[in-house]
N, C-alpha and C. Protein backbone atom coordinates (compact mmCIF):
# COMPACT_ATOMS: atom_id res chain seq x y z
N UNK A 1 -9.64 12.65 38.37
CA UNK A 1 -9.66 11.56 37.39
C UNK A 1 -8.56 10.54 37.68
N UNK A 2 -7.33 11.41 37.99
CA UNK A 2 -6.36 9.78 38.07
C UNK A 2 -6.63 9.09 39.39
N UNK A 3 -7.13 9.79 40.52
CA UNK A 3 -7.91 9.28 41.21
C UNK A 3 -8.11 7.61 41.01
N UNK A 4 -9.61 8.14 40.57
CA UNK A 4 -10.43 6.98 39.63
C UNK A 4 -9.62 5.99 39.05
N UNK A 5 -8.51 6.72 38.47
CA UNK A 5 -8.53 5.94 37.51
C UNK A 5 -6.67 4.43 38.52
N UNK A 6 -6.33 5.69 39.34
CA UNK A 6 -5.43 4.63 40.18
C UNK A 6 -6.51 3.38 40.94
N UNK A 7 -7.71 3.56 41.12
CA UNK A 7 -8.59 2.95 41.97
C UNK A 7 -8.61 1.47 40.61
N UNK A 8 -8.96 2.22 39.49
CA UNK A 8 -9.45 1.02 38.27
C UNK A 8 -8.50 0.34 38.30
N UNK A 9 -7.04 1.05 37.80
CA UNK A 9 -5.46 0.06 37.73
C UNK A 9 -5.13 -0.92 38.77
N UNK A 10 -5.52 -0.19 40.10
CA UNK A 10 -5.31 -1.53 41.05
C UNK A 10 -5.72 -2.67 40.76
N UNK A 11 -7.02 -3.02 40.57
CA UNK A 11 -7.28 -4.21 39.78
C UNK A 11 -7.12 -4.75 39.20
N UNK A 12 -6.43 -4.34 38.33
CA UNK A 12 -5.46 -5.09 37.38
C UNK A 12 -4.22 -5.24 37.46
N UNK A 13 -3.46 -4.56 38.47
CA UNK A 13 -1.98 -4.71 38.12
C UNK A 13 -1.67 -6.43 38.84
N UNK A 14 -0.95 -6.52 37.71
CA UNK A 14 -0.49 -8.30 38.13
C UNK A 14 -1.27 -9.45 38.16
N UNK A 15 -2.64 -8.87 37.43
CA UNK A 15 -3.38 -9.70 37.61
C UNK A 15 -3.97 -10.34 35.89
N UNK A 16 -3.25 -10.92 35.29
CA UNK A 16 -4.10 -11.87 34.40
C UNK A 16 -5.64 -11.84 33.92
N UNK A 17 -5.94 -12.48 35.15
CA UNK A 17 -7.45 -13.02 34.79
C UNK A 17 -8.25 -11.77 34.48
N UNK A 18 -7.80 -10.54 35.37
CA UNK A 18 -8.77 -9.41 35.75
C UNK A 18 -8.21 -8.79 33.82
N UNK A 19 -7.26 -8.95 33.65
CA UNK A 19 -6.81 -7.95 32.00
C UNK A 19 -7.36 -8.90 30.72
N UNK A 20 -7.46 -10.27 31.25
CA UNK A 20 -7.98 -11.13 30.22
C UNK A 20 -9.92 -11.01 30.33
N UNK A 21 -10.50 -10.40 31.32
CA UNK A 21 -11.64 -10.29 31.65
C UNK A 21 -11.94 -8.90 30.76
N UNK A 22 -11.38 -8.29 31.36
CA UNK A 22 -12.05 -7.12 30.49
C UNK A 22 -11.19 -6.64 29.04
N UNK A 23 -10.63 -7.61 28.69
CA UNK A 23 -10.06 -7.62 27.06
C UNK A 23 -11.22 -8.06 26.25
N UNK A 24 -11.82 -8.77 26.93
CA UNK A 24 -13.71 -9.58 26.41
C UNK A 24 -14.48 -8.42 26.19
N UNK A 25 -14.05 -7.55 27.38
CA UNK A 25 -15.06 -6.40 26.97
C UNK A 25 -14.75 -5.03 26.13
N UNK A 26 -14.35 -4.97 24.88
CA UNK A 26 -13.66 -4.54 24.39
C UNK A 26 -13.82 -2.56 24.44
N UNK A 27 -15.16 -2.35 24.89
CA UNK A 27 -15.58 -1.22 24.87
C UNK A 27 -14.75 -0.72 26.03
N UNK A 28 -14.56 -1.39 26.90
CA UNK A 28 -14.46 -0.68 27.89
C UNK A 28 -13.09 -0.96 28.40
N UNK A 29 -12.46 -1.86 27.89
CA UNK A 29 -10.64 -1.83 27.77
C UNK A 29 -10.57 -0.52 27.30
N UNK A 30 -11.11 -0.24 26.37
CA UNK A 30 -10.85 0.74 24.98
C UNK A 30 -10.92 2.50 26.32
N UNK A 31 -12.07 2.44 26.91
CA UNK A 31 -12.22 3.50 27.49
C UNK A 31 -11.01 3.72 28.86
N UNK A 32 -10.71 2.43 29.15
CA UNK A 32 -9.48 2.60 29.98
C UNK A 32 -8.49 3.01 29.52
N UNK A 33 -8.07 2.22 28.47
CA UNK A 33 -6.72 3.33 27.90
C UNK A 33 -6.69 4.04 27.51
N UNK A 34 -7.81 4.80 26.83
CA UNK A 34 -8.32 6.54 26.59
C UNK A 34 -7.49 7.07 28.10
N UNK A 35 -8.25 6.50 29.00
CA UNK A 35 -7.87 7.24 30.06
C UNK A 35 -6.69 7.46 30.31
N UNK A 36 -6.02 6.24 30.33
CA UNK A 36 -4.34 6.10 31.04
C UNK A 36 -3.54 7.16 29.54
N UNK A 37 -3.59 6.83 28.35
CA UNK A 37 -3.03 7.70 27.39
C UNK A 37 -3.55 9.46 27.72
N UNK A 38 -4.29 9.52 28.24
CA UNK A 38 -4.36 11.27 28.86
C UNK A 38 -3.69 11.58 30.10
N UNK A 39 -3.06 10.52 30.87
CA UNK A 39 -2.04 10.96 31.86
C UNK A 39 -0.23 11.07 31.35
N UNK A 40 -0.52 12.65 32.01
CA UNK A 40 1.15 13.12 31.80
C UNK A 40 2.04 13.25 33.07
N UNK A 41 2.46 11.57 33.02
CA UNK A 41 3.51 11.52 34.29
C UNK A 41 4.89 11.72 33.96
N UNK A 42 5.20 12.23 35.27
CA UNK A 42 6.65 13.10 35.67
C UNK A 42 7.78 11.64 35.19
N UNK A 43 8.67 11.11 34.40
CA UNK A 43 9.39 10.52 34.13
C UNK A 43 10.35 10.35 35.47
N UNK A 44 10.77 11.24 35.65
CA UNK A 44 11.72 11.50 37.06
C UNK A 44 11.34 10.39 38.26
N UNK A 45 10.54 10.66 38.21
CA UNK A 45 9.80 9.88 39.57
C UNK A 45 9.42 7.98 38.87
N UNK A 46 9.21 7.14 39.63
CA UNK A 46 8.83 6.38 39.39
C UNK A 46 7.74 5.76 40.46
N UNK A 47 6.26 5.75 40.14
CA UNK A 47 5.19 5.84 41.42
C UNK A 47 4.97 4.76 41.47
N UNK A 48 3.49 4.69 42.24
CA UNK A 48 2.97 2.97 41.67
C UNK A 48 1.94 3.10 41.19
N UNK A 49 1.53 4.31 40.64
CA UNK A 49 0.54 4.64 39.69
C UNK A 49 1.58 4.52 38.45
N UNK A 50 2.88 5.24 38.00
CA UNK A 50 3.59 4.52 36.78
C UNK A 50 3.78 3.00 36.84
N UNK A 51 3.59 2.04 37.66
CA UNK A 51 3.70 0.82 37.67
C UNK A 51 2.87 0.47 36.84
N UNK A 52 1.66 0.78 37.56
CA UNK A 52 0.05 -0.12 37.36
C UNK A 52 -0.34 0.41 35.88
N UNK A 53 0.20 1.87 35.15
CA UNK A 53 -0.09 2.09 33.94
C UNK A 53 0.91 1.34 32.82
N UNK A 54 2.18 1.39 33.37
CA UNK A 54 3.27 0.35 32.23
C UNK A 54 2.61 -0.87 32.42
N UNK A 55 2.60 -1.54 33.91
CA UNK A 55 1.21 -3.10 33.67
C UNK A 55 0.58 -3.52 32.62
N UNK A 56 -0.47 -2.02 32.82
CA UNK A 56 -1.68 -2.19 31.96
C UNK A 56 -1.16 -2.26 30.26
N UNK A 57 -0.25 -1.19 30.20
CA UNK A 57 0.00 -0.89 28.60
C UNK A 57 0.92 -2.68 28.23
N UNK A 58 1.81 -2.81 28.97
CA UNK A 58 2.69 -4.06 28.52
C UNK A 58 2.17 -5.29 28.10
N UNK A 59 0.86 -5.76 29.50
CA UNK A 59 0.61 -6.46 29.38
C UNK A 59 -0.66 -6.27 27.83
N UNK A 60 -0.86 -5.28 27.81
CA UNK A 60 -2.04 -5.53 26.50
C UNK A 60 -0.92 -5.62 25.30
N UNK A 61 0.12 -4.74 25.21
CA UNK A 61 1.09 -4.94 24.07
C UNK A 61 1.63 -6.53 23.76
N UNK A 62 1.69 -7.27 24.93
CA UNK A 62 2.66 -8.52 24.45
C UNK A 62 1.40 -9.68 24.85
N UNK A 63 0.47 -9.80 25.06
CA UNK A 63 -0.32 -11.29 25.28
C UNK A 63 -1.59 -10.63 25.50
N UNK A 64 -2.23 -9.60 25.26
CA UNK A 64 -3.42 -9.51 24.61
C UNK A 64 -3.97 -9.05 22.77
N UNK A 65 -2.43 -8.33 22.31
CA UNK A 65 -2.80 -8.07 21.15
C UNK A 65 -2.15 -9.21 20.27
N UNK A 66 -2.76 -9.91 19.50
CA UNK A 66 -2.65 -11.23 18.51
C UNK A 66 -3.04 -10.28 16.74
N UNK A 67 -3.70 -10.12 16.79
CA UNK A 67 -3.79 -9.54 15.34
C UNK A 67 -3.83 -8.25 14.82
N UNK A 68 -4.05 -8.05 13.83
CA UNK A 68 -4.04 -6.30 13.25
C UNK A 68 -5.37 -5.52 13.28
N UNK A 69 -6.54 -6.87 13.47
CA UNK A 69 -8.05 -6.05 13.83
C UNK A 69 -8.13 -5.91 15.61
N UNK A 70 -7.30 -5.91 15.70
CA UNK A 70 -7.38 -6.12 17.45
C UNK A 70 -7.24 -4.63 17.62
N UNK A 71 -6.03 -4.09 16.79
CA UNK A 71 -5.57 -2.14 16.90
C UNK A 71 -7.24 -1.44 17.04
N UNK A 72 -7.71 -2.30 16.09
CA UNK A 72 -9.58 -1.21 15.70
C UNK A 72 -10.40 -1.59 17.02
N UNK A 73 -10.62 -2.64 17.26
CA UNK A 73 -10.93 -2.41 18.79
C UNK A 73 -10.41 -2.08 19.63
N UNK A 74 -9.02 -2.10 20.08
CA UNK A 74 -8.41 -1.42 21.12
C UNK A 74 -8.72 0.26 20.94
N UNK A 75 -8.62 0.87 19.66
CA UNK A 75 -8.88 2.08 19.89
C UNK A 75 -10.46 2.63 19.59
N UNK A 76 -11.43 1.87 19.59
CA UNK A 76 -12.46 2.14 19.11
C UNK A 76 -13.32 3.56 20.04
N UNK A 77 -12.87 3.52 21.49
CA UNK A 77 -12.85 4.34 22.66
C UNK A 77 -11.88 5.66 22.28
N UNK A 78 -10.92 5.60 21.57
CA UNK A 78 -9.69 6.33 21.53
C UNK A 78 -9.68 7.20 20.48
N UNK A 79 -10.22 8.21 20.44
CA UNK A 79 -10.33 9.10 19.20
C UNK A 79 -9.60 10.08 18.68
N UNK A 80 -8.68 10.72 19.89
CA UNK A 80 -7.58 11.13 19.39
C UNK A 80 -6.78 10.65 18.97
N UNK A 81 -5.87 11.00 17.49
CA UNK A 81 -4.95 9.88 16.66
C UNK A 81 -3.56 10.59 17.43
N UNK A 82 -3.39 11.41 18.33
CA UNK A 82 -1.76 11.84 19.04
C UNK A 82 -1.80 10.66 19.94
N UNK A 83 -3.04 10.37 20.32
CA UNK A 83 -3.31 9.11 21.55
C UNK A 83 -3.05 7.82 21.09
N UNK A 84 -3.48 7.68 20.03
CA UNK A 84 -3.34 6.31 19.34
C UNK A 84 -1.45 6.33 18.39
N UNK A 85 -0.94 7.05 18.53
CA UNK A 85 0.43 7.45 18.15
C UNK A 85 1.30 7.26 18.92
N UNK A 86 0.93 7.81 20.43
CA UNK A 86 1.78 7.27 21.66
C UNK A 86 1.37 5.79 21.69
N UNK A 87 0.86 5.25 21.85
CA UNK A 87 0.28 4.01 21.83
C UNK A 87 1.31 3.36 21.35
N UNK A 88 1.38 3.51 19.63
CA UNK A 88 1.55 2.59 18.70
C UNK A 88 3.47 2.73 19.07
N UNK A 89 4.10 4.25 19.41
CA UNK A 89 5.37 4.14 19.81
C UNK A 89 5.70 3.28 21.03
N UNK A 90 4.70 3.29 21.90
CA UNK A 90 5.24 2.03 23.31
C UNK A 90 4.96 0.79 23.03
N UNK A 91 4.20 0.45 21.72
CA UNK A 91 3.69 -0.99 21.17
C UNK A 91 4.95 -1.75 20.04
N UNK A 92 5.51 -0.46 19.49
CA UNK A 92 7.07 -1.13 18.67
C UNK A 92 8.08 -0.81 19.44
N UNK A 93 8.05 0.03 20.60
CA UNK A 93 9.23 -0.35 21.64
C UNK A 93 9.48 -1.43 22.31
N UNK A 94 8.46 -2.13 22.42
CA UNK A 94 8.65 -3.31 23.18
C UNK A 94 9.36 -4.44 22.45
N UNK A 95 10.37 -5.06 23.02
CA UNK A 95 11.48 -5.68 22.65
C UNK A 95 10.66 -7.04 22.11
N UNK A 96 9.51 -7.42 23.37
CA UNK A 96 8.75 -8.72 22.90
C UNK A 96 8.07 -8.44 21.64
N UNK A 97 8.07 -7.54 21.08
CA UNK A 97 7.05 -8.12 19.33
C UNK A 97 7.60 -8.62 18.86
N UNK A 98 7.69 -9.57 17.93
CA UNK A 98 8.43 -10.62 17.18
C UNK A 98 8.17 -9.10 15.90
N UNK A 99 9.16 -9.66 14.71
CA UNK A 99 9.25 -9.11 13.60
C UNK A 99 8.21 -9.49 12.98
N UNK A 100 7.29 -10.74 13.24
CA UNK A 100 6.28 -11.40 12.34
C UNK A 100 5.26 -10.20 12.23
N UNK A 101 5.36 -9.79 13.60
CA UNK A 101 4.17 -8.97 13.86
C UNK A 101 4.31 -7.34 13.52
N UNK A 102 5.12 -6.81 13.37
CA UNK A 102 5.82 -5.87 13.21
C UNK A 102 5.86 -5.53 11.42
N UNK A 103 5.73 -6.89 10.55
CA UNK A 103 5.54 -6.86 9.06
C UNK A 103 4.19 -7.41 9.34
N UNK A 104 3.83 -7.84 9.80
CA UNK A 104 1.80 -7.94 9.61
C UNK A 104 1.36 -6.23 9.43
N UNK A 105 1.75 -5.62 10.45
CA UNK A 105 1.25 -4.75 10.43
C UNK A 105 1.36 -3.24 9.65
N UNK A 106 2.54 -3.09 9.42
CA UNK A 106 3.18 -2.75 8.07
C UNK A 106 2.79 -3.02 6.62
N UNK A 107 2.33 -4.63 6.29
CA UNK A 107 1.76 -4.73 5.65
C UNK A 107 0.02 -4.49 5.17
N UNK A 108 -0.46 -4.14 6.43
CA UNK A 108 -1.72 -3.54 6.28
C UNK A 108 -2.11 -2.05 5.95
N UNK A 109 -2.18 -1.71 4.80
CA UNK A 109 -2.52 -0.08 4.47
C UNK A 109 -3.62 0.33 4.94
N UNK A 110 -4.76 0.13 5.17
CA UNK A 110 -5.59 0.39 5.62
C UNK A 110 -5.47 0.37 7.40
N UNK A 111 -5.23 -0.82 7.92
CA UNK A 111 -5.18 -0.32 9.10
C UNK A 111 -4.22 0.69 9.66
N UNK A 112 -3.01 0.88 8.85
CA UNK A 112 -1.96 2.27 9.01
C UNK A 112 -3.08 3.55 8.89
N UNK A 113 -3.74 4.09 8.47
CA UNK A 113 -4.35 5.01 7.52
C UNK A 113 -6.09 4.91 8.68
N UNK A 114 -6.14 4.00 9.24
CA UNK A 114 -7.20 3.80 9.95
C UNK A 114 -7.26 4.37 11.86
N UNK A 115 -5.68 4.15 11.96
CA UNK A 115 -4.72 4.43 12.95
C UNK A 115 -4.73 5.82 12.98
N UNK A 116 -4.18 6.49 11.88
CA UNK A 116 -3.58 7.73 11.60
C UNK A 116 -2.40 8.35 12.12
N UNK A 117 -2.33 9.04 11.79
CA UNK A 117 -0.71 10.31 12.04
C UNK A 117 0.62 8.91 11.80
N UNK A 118 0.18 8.46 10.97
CA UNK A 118 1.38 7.63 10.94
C UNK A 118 2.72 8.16 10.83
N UNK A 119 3.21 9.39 10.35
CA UNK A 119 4.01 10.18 10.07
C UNK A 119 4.63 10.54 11.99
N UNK A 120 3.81 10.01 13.11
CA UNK A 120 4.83 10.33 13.91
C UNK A 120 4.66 8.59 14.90
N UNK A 121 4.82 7.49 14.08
CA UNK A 121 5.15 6.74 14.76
C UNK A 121 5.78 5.21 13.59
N UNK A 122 6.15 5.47 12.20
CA UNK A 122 5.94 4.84 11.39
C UNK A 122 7.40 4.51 11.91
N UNK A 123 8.69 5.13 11.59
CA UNK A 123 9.55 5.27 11.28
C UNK A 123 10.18 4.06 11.60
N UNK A 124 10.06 3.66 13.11
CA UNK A 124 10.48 2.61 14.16
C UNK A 124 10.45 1.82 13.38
N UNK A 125 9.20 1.48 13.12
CA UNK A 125 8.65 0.14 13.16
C UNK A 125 9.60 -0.65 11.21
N UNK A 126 9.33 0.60 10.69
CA UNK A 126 10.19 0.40 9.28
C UNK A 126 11.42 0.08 9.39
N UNK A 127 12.00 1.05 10.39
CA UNK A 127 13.38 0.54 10.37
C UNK A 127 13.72 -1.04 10.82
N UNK A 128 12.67 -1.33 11.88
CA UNK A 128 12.91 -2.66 12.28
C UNK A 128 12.57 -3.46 10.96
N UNK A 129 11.47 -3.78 10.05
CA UNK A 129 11.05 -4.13 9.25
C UNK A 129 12.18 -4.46 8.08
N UNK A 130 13.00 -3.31 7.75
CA UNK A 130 14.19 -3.24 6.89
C UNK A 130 15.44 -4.32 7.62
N UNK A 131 15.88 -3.87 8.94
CA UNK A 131 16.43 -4.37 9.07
C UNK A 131 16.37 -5.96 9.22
N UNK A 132 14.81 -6.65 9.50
CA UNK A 132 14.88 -8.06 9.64
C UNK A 132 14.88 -8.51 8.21
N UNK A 133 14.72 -7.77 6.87
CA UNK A 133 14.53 -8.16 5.35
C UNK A 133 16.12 -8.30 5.49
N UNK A 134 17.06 -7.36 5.49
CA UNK A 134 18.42 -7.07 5.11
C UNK A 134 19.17 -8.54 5.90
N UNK A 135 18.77 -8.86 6.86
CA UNK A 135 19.45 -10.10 7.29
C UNK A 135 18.34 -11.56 6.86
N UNK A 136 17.68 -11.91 6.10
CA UNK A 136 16.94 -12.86 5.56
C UNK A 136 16.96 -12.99 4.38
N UNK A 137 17.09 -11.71 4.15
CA UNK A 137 17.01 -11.58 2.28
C UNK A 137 18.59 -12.21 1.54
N UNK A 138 18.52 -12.44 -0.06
CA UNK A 138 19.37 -13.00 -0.86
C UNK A 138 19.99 -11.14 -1.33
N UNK A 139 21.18 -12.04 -1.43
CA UNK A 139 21.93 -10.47 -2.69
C UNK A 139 20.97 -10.07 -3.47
N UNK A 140 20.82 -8.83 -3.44
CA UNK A 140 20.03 -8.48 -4.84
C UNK A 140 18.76 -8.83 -4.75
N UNK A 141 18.00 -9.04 -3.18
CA UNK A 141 16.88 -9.60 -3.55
C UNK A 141 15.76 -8.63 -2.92
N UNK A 142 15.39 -7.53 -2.61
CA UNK A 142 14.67 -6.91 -1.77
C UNK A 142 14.29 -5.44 -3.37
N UNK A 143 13.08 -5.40 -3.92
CA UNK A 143 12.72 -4.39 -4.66
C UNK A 143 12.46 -3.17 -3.61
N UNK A 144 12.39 -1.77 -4.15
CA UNK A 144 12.02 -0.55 -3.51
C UNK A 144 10.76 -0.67 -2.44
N UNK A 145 9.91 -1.26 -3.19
CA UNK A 145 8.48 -1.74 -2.33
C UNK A 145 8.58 -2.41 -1.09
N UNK A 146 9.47 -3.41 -1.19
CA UNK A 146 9.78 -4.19 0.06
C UNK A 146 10.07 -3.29 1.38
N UNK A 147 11.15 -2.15 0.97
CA UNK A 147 11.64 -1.14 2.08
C UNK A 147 10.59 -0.13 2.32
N UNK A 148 10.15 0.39 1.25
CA UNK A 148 9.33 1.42 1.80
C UNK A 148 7.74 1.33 0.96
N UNK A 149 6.73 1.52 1.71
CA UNK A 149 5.57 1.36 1.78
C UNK A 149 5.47 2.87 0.25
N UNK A 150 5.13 2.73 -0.53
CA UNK A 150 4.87 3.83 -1.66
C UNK A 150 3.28 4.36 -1.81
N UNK A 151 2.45 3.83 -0.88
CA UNK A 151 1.05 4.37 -0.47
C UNK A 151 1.39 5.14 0.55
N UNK A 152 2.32 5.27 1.16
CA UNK A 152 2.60 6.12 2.84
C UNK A 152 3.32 7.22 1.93
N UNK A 153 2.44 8.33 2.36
CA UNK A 153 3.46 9.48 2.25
C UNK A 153 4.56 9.73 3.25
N UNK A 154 6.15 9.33 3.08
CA UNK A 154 6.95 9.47 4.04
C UNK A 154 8.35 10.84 3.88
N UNK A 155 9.15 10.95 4.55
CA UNK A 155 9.48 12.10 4.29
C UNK A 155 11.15 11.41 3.63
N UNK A 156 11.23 12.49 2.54
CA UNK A 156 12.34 11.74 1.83
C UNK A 156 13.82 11.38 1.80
N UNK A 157 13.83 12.33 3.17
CA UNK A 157 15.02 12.21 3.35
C UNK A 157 15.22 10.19 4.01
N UNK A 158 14.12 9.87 4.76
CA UNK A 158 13.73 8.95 5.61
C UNK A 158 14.02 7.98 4.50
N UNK A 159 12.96 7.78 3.49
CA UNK A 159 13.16 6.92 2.00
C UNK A 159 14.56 6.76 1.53
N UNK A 160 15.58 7.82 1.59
CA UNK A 160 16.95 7.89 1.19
C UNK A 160 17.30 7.01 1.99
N UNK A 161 17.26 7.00 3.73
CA UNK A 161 18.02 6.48 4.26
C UNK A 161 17.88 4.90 4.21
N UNK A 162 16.48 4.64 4.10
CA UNK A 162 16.07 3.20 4.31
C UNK A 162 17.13 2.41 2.70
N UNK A 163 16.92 3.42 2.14
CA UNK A 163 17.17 2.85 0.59
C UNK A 163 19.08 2.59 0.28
N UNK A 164 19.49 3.70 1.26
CA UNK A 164 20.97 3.65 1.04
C UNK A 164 21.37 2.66 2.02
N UNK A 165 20.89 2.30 3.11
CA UNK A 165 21.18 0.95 3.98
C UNK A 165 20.85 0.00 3.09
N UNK A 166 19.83 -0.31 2.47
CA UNK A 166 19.56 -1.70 1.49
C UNK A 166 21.04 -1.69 1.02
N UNK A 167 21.07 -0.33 0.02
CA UNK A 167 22.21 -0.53 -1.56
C UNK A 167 23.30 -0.86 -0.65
N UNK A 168 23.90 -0.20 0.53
CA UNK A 168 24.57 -0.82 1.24
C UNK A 168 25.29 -1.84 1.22
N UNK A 169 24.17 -2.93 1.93
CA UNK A 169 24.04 -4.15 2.19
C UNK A 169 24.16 -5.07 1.02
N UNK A 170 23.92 -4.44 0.15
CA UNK A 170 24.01 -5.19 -1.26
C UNK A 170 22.58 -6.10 -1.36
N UNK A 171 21.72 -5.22 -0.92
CA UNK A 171 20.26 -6.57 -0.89
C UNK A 171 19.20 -5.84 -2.17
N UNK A 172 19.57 -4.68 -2.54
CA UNK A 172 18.49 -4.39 -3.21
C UNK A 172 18.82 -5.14 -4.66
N UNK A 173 17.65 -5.31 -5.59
CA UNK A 173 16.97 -5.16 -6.65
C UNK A 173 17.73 -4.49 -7.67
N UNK A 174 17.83 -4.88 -8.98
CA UNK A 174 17.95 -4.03 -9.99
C UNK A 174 16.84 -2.89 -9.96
N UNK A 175 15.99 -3.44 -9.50
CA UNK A 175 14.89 -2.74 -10.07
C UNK A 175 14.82 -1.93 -9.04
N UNK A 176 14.70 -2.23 -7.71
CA UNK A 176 15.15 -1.47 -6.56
C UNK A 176 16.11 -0.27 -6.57
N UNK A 177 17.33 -0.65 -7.29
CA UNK A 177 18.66 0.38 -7.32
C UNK A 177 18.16 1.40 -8.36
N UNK A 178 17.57 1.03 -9.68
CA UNK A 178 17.03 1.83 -10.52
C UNK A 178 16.24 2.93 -9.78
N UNK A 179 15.10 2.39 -9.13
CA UNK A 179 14.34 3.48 -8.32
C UNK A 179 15.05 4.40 -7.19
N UNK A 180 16.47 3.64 -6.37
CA UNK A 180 17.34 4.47 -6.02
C UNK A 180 17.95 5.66 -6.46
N UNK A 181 18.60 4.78 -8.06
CA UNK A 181 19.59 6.21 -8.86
C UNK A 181 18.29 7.44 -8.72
N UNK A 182 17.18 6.64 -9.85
CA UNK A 182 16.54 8.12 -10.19
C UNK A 182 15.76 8.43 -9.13
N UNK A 183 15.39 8.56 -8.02
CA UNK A 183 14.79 9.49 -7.03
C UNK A 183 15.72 9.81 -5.84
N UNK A 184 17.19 9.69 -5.94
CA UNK A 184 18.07 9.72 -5.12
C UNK A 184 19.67 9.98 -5.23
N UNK A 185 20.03 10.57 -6.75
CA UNK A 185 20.80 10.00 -7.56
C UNK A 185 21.94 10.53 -7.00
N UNK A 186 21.86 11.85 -5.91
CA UNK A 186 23.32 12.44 -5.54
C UNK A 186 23.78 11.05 -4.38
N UNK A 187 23.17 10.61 -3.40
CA UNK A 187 23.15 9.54 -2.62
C UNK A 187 23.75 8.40 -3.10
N UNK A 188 23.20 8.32 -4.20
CA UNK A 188 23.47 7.20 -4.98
C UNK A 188 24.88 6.97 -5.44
N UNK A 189 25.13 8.21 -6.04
CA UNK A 189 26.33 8.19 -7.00
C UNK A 189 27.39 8.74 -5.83
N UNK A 190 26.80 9.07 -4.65
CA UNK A 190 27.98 9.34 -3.27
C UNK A 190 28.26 8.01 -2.74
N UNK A 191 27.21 6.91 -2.69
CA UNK A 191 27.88 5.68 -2.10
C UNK A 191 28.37 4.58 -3.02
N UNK A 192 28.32 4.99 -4.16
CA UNK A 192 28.84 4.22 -5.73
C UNK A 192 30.31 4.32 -5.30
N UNK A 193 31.14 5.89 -5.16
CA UNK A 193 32.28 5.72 -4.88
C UNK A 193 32.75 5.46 -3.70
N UNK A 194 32.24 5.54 -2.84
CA UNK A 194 32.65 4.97 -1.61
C UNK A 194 32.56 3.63 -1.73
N UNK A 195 31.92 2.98 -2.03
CA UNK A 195 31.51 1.35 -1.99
C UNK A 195 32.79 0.96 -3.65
N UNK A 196 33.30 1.80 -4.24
CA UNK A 196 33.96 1.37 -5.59
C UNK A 196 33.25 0.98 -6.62
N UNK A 197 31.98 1.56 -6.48
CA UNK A 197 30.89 1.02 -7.52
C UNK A 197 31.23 1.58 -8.83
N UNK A 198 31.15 1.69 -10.42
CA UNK A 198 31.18 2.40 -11.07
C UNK A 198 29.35 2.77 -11.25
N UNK A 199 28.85 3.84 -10.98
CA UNK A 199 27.11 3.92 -11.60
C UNK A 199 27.06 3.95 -12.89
């Protein structure tokens, strides 16, 4: 199979027209990266079969994907959600996503939930999400909702942390800090005195 499938990558590596050609064909982009997401290469090494697969993945991450229905065709081929998980971790590693895109997609519940196993690729992308609110946002201006998605079941220690960087920063919400004390309140009342807060 990787065979085959080094034979397919040649064609595309470095090549534009050939990744913008079959991005048209969405079925069968889709069945290529099925493929390349089932290869388990040796990190150690660097081949030119790892070339032609970072190629393929980069170039679809930064100037073929434009919107959030683009994820449902890219994986429409891709049925394992561990597959579509690695995916979505080399798609918020990449330094080129703007934050725009990074809260588009965050903001879509359904396509999170459509994706699946969000629970092993969410985390990243939140933290980036928090952190571009915490430097845009006003004092006091970011509610609980803003930081963390409350349709995502997430794990709570994770919710603490996102929530004690806000109170931090001094960006959350009354209404925000409220939902802090009471679902967090030892946290809470630990960075009250550190920060000189009275709670």
């Amino acid at each position: 199979m990787n065979g085959n499938l080094f034979d397919i990558l040649d064609s595309y590596y470095r090549n534009p027209k050939t990744m913008e050609s079959l991005w048209v064909k969405k079925k069968e982009f889709s069945k290529v990266l099925s493929l390349i997401l089932d290869v388990k290469l040796d990190s150690s090494a660097k081949t030119t079969f790892h070339r032609y697969i970072d190629y393929f993945i980069n170039y679809t991450i930064v100037f073929l994907i434009k919107k959030n229905d683009d994820f449902l065709q890219l994986f429409s081929e891709v049925n394992d959600k561990s597959k579509r998980a690695t995916f979505m971790d080399r798609y918020f590693s990449n330094d080129l996503i703007s934050y725009e895109m990074v809260c588009m997609i965050l903001n879509d519940e359904e396509l999170i939930k459509k994706i699946g196993l969000h629970h092993e690729w969410i985390e990243y992308p939140l933290m980036l999400r928090t952190s571009y609110l915490l430097s845009i946002s006003k004092e006091r201006g970011l509610d609980e909702t803003d930081i963390i998605p409350r349709e995502l079941d997430l794990d709570c220690s994770f919710k603490e942390y996102l929530l004690s960087w806000s109170f931090e920063e001094k960006k959350l919400s009354k209404k925000g800090i409220d939902y802090f004390k009471k679902n967090f309140e030892n946290k809470y009342n630990q960075l009250c005195k550190i920060m000189g807060i009275n709670p």
